[in-house]
Protein backbone atom coordinates (compact mmCIF):
# COMPACT_ATOMS: atom_id res chain seq x y z
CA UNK A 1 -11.24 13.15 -1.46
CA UNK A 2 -11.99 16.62 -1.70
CA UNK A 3 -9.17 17.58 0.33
CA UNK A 4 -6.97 15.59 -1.76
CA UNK A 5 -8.49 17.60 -4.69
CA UNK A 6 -7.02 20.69 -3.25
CA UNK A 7 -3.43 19.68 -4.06
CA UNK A 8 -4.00 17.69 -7.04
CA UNK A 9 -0.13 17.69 -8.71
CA UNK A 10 -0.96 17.34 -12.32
CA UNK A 11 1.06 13.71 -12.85
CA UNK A 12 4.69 15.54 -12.85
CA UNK A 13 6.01 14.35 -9.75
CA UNK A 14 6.21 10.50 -8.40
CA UNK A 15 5.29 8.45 -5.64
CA UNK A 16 7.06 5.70 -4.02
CA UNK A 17 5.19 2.85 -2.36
CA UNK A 18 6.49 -0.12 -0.78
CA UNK A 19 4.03 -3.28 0.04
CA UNK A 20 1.55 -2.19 -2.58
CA UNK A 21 0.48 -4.46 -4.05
CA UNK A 22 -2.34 -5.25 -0.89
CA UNK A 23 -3.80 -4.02 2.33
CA UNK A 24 -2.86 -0.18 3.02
CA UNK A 25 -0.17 0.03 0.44
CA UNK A 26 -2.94 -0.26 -2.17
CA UNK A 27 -4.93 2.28 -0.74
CA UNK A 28 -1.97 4.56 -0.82
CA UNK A 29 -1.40 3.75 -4.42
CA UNK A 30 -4.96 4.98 -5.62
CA UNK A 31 -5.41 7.87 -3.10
CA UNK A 32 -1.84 8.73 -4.21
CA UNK A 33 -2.78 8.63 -7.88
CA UNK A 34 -6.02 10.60 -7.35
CA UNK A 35 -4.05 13.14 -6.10
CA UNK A 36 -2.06 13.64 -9.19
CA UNK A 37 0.94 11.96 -8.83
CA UNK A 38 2.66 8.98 -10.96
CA UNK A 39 2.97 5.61 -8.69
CA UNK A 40 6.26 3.38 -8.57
CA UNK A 41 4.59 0.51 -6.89
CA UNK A 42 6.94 -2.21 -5.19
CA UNK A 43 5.96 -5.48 -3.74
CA UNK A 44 7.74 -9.00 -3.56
CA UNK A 45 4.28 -10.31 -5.38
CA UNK A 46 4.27 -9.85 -8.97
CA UNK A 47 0.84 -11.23 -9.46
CA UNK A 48 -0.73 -9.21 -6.91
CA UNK A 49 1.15 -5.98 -8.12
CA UNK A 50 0.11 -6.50 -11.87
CA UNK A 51 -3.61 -6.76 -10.05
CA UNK A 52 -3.10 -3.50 -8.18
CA UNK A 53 -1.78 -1.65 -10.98
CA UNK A 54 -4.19 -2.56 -13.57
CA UNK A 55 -6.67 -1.45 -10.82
CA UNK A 56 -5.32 2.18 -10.27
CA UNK A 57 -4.79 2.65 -14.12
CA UNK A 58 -8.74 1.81 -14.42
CA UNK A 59 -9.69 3.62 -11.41
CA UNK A 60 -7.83 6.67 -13.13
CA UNK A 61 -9.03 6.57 -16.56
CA UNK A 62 -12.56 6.28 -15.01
CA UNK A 63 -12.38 8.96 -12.33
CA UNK A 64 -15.12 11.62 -13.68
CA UNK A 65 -13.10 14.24 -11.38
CA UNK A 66 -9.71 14.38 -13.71
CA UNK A 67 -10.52 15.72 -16.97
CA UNK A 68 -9.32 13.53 -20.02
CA UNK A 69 -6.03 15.00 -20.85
CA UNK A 70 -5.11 14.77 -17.54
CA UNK A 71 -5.81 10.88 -17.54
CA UNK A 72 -3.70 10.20 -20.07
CA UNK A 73 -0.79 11.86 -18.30
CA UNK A 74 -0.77 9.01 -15.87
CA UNK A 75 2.46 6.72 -15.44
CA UNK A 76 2.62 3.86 -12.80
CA UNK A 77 5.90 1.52 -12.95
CA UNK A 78 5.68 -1.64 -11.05
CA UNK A 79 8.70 -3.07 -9.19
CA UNK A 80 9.39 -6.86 -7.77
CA UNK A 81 11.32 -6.58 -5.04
CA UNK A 82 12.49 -8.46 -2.20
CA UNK A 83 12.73 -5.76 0.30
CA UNK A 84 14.68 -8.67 2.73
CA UNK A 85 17.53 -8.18 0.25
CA UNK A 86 20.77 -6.26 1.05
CA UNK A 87 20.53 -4.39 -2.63
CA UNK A 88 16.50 -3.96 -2.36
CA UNK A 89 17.30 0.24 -1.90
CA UNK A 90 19.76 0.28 -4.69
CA UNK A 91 17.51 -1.96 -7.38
CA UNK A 92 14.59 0.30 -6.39
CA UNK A 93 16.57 3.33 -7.01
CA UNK A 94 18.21 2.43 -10.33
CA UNK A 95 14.77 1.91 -11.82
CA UNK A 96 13.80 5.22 -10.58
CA UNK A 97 16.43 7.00 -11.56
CA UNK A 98 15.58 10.58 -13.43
CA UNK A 99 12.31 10.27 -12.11
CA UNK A 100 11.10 13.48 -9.61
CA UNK A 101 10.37 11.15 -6.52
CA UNK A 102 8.34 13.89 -3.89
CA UNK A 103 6.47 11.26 -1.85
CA UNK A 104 8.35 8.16 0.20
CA UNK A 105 5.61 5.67 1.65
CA UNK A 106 7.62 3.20 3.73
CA UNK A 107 4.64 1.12 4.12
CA UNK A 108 5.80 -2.98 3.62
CA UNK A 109 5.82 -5.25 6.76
CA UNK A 110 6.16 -8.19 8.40
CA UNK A 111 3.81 -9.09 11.34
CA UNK A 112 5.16 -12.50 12.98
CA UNK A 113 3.59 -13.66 16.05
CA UNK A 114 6.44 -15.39 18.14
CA UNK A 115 8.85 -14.79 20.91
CA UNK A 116 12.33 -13.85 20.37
CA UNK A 117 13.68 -17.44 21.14
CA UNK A 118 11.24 -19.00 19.05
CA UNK A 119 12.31 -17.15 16.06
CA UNK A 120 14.56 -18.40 13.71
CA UNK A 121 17.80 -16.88 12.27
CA UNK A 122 16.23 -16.49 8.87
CA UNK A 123 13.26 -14.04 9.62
CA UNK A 124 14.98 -12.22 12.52
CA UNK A 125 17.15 -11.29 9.75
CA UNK A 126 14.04 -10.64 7.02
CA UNK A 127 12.03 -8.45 9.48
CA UNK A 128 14.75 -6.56 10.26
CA UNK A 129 16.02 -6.16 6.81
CA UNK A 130 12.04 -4.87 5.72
CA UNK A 131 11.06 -2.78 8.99
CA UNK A 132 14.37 -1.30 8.98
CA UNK A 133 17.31 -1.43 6.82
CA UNK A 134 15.87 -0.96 3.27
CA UNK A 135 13.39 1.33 4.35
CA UNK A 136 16.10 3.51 6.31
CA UNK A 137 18.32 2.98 2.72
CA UNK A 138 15.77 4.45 0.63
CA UNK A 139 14.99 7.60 2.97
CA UNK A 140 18.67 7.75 2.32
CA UNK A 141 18.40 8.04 -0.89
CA UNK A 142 15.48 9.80 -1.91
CA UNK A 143 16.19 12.62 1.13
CA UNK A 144 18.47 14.24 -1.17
CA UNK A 145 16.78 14.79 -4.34
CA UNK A 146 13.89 16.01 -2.39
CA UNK A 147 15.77 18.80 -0.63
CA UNK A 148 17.42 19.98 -4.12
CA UNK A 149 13.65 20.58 -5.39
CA UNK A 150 12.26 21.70 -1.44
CA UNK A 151 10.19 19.65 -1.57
CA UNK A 152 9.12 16.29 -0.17
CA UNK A 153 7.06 13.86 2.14
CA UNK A 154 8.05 10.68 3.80
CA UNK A 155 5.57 8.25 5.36
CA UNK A 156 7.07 5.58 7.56
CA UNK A 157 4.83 2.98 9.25
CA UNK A 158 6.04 2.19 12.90
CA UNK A 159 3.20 0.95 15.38
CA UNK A 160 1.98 1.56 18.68
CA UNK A 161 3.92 -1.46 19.76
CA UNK A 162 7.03 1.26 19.50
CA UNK A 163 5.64 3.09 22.23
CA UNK A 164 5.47 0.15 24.62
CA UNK A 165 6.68 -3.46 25.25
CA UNK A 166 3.95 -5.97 23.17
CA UNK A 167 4.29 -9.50 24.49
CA UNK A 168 4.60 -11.99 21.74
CA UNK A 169 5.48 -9.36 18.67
CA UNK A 170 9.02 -8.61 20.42
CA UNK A 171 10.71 -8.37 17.55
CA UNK A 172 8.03 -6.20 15.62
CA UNK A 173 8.00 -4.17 17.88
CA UNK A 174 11.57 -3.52 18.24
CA UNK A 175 11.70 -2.69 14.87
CA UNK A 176 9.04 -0.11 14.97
CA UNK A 177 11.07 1.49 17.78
CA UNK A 178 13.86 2.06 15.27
CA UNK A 179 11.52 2.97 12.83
CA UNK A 180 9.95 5.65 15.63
CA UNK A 181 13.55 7.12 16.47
CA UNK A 182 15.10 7.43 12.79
CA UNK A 183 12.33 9.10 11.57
CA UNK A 184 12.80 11.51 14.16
CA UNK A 185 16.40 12.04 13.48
CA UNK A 186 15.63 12.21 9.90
CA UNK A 187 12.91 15.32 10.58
CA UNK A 188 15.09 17.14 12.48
CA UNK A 189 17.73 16.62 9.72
CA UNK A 190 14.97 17.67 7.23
CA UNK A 191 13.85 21.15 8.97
CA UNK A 192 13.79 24.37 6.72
CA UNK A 193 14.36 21.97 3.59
CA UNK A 194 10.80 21.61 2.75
CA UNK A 195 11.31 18.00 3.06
CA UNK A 196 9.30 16.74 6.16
CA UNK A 197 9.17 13.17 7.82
CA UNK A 198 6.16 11.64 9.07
CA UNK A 199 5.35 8.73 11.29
CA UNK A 200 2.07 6.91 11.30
CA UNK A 201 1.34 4.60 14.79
CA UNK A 202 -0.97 2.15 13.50
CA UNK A 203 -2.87 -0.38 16.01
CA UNK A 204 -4.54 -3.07 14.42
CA UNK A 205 -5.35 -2.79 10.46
CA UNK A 206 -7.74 -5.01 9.27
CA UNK A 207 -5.59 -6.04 6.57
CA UNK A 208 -3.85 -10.03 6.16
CA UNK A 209 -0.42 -8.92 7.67
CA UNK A 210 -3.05 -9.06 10.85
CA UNK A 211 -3.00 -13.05 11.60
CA UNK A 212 -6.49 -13.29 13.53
CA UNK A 213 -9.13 -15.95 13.28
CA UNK A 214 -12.66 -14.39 11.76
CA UNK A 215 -14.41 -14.64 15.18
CA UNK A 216 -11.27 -12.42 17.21
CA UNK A 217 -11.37 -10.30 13.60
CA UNK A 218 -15.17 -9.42 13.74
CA UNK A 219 -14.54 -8.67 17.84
CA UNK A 220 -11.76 -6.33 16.95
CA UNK A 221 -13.93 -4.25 14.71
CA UNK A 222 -16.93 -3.57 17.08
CA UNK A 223 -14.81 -3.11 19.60
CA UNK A 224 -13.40 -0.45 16.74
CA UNK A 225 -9.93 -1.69 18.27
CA UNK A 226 -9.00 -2.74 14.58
CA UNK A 227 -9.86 -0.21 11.60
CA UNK A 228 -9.95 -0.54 8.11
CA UNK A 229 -7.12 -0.03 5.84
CA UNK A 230 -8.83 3.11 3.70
CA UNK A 231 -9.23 4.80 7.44
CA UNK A 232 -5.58 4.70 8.05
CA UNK A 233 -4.37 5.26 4.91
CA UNK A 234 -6.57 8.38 4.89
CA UNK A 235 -5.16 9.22 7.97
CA UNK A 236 -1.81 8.86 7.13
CA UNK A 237 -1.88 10.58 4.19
CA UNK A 238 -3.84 12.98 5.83
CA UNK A 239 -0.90 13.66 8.47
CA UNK A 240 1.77 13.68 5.69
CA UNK A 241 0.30 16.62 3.61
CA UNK A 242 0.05 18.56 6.74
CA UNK A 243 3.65 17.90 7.67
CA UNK A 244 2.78 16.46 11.24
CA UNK A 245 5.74 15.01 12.90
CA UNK A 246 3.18 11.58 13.99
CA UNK A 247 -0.44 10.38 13.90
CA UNK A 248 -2.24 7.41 15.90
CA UNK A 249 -5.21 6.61 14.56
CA UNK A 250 -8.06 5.44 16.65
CA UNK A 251 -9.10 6.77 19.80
CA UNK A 252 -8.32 3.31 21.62
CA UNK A 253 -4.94 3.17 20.28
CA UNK A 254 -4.17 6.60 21.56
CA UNK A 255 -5.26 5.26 25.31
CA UNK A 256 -3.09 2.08 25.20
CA UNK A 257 -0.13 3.86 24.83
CA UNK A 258 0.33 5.15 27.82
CA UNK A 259 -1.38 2.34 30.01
CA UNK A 260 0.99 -0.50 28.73
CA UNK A 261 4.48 1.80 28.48
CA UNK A 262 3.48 1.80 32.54
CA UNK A 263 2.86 -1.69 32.50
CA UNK A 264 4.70 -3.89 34.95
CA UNK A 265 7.35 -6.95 33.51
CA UNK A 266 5.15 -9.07 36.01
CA UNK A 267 1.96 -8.40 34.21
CA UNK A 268 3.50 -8.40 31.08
CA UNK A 269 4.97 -11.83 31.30
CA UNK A 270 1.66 -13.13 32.21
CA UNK A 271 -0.37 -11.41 29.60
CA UNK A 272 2.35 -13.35 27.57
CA UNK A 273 2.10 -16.79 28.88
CA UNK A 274 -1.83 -16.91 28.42
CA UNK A 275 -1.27 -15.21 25.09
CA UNK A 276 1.40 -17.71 23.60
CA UNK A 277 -0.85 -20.79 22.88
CA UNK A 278 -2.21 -18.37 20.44
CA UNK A 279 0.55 -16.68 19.39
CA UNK A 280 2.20 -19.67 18.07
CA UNK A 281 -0.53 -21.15 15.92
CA UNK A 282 -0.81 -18.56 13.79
């Protein structure tokens, strides 16, 4: 927090943050708002986002750090939105309209645990509507205010499953590909605007979008293969601020990256046949 303190904004610019109302997105919302800046909070849960936002207006008007005046300054305006919709970027951005948007956090997702052929029609077409085309349509939209004012930061969340072939998460992983590359294109777009892009490559988060039984949860943190969502939040955020074209948190992550883009399609097909019992219950 005291680096956050550092650039504390004063509550006259905005943040955007999609999935907030749980997991990471709500620890971007208050570490967002503790560093000065008004939240637009969207989520496709109304009663979890009312929770959330209740929560960061409290955890404001309590914070001994921000001196009275300074409290009441605060704004937050909660959105419901289906983010699988084909106008989810344009209902977002009508509400926001006017308002001086300087921080994009791409953060809602979809983990589903099943092949490619075992997927149906409908949620091939939902993760790939809220991994990539609304997010993509709202970098799109935002990009342009923020290089009028010079400034701005965009957060996207792709995975380390972008970075190599993850038997059983196909299609989440294909997303986060296209997540890895337009963000890319986006920053080189972005250079000498003041605007910069930023990817975070998350492993496992121990957040509900992760389906795992208690026992393989509890193994995943002390193997500290899984972290907790304030770690990679922090992290994130962290990364943003300084511009940094990526980040992969965890020091475990960072070695399976280059192990499994090596692996063989022999061992990966196996890996997925023992794995797909599992897979398909959850």
């Amino acid at each position: 927090m005291k680096k956050m303190k550092k650039i504390f904004n004063g509550y006259e610019n905005w943040a955007l943050v999609t999935g907030a109302a749980s997991g990471m997105g709500r620890v971007y919302v208050s570490r967002l708002a503790m560093m000065g800046y008004n939240i637009v909070a969207v989520d496709i849960n109304a009663e979890k986002l009312e929770e959330t936002v209740a929560a960061v207006r409290a955890e404001v008007e309590a914070s001994p750090d921000l001196p009275q005046p300074q409290r009441e300054q605060f704004k937050v305006q909660p959105v419901v939105q289906d983010l699988s919709q084909q106008d989810a970027a344009d209902n977002i951005y009508k509400v926001t309209e006017g308002l001086p948007v300087e921080v994009l956090v791409n953060n809602a997702g979809i983990m589903y645990c099943q092949g490619i052929a075992e997927t149906s029609e409908k949620m091939l077409h939902r993760i790939m509507m809220v991994h990539t085309y609304t997010p993509l349509m709202l970098c799109r939209k935002y990009v342009g205010q923020m290089k009028e004012r010079g400034c701005g930061y965009i957060l996207n969340i792709s995975s380390i499953s972008a970075w190599m072939i993850w038997p059983g998460i196909g299609m989440y992983g294909i997303t986060k590909r296209f997540v890895k590359d337009y963000s890319r294109e986006l920053r080189i777009e972005c250079r000498r605007t003041g605007v910069s892009v930023t990817n975070a490559y998350f492993g496992a988060v121990d957040t509900p979008l992760v389906p795992l039984k208690d026992k393989y949860r509890k193994l995943a943190r002390a193997l500290t293969v899984m972290i907790t969502p304030e770690k990679a939040a922090s992290r994130a955020l962290r990364a943003t601020f300084k511009r940094r074209r990526g980040v992969v948190p965890g020091f475990l992550n960072k070695i399976f990256i280059p192990i499994c883009a090596i692996m063989p399609d022999c061992l990966l097909s196996f890996a997925y046949r023992k794995a797909k019992p599992y897979l398909m219950k959850v």
